[in-house]
Protein backbone atom coordinates (compact mmCIF):
# COMPACT_ATOMS: atom_id res chain seq x y z
CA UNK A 1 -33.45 26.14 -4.41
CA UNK A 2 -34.32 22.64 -4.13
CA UNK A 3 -34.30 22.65 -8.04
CA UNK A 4 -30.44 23.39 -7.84
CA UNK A 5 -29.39 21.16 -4.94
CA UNK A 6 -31.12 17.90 -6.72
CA UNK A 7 -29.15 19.38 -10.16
CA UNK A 8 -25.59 19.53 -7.87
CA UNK A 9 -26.29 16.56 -6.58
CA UNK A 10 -26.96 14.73 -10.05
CA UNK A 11 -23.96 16.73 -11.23
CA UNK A 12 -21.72 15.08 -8.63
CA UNK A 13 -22.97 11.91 -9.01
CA UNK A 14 -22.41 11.51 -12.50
CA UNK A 15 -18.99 12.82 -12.32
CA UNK A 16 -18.33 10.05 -9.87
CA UNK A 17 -20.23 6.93 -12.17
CA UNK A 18 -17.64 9.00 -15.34
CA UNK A 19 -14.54 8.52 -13.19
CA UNK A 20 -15.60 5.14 -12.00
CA UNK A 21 -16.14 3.73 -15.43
CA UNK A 22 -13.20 5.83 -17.44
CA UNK A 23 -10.53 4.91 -14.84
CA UNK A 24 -10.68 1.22 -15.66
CA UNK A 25 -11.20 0.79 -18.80
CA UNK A 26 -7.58 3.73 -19.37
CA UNK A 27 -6.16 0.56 -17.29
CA UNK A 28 -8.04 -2.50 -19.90
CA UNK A 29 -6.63 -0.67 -22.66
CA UNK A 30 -3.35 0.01 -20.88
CA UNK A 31 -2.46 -3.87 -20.37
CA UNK A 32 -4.32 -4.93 -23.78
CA UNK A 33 -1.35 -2.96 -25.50
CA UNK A 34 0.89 -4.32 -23.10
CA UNK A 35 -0.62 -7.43 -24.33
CA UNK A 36 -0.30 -7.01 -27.44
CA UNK A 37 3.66 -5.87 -27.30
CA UNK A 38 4.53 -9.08 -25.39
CA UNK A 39 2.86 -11.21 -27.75
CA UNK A 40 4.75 -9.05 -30.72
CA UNK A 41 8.03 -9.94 -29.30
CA UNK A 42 10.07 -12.97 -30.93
CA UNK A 43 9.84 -15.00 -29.23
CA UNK A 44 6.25 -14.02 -27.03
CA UNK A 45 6.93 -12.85 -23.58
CA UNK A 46 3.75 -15.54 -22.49
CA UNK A 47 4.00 -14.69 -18.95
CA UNK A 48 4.27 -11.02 -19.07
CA UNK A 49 1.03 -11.19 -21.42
CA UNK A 50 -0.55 -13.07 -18.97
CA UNK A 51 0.08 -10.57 -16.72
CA UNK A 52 -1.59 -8.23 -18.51
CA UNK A 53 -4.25 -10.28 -19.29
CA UNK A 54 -5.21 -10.67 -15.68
CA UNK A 55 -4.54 -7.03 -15.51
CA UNK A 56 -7.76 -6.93 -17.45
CA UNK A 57 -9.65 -9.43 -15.74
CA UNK A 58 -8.90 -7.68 -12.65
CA UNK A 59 -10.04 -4.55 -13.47
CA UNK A 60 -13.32 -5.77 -15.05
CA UNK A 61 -13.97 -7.25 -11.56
CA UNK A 62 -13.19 -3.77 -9.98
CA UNK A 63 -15.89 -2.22 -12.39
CA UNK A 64 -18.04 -4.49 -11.27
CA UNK A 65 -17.65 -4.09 -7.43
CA UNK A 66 -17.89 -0.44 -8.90
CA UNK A 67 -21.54 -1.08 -9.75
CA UNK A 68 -22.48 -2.60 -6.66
CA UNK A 69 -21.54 0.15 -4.63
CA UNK A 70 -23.70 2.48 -7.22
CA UNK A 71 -26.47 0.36 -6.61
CA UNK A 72 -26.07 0.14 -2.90
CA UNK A 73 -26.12 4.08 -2.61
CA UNK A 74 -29.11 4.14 -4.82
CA UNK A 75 -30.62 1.67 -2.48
CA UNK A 76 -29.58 4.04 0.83
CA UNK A 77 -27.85 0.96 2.01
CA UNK A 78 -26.24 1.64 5.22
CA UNK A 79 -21.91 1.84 4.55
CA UNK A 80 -19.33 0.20 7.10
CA UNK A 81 -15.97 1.12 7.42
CA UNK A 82 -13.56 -1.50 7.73
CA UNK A 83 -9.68 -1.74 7.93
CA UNK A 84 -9.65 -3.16 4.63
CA UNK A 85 -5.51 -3.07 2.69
CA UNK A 86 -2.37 -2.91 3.90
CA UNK A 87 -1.17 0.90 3.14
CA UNK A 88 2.00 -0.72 1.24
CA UNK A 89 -0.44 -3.08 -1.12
CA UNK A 90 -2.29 0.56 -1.52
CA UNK A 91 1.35 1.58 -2.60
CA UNK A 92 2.27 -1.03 -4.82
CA UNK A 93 -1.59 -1.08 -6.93
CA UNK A 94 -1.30 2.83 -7.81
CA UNK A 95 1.92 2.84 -9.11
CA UNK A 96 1.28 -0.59 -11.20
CA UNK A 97 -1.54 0.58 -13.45
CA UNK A 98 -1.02 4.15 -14.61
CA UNK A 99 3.22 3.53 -14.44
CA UNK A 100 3.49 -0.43 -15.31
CA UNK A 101 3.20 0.05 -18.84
CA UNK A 102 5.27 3.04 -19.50
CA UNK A 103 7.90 1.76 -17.61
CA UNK A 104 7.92 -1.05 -19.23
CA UNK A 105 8.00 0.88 -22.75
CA UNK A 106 10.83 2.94 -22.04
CA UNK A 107 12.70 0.31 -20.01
CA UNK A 108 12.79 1.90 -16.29
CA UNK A 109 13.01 -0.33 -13.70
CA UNK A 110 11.43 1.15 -10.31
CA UNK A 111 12.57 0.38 -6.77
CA UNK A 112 10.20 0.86 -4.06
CA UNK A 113 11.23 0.97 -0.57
CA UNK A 114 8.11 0.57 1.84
CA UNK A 115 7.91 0.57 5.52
CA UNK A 116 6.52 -2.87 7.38
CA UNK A 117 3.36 -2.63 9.24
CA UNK A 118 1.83 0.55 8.32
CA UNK A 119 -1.73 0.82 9.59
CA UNK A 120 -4.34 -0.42 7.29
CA UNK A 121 -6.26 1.22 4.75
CA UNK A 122 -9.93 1.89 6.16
CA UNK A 123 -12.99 1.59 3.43
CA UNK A 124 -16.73 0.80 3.21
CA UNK A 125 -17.38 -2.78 2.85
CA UNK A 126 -18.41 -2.49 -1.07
CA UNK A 127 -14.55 -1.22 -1.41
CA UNK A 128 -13.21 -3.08 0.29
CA UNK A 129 -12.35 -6.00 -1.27
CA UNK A 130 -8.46 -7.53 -1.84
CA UNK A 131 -6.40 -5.52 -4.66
CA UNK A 132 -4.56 -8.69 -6.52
């Protein structure tokens, strides 16, 4: 029995470090086309590759808040939750990585409209760092 809970456990644990690591780097490859496409265009869309290029930077710094939190659990590290976002910047960084891109390839524009001063976002201190 004990056998089986430590293999569940390992089970859910590496599905977590998978979807850690494979989230990301869908988003690095996702603004190094984008990347690629502005620098394609004549003439170079510089700032919209920069944008993308920070895309990347940003999410390499994610990965790597990512694998301080792995190593804090490992370490039994006590976790804090702390109001951490803003729900509308919570809003605004889903839709940019997994929709940026394609909206930008088929040429949608999207219009959000969010409500002011919704309550914050509440994470453990490894996640919670700022989202831009």
């Amino acid at each position: 029995m004990a056998h089986m809970a430590r293999v569940t456990v390992m089970g859910e644990l590496t599905s977590s470090i998978a979807h850690e690591v494979n989230q990301p780097l869908a988003a690095v490859v996702t603004n190094g086309d984008a990347c690629l496409r502005w620098l394609g265009n004549d003439p170079p869309n510089l700032d919209k590759a920069r944008e993308s290029v920070a895309g990347i930077i940003k999410e390499a710094n994610a990965r790597k808040r990512s694998h301080q939190r792995i190593r804090a659990l490992a370490k039994k590290t006590p976790l804090r939750k702390q109001p951490c976002w803003e729900s509308n910047e919570v809003m605004d960084e889903c839709h940019r990585p997994r929709l940026g891109a394609e909206l930008a390839r088929h040429h949608v524009s999207l219009r959000r409209e969010l409500v002011p001063h919704l309550p914050a976002v509440f994470a453990t201190e490894y996640n919670c760092n700022k989202l831009s």
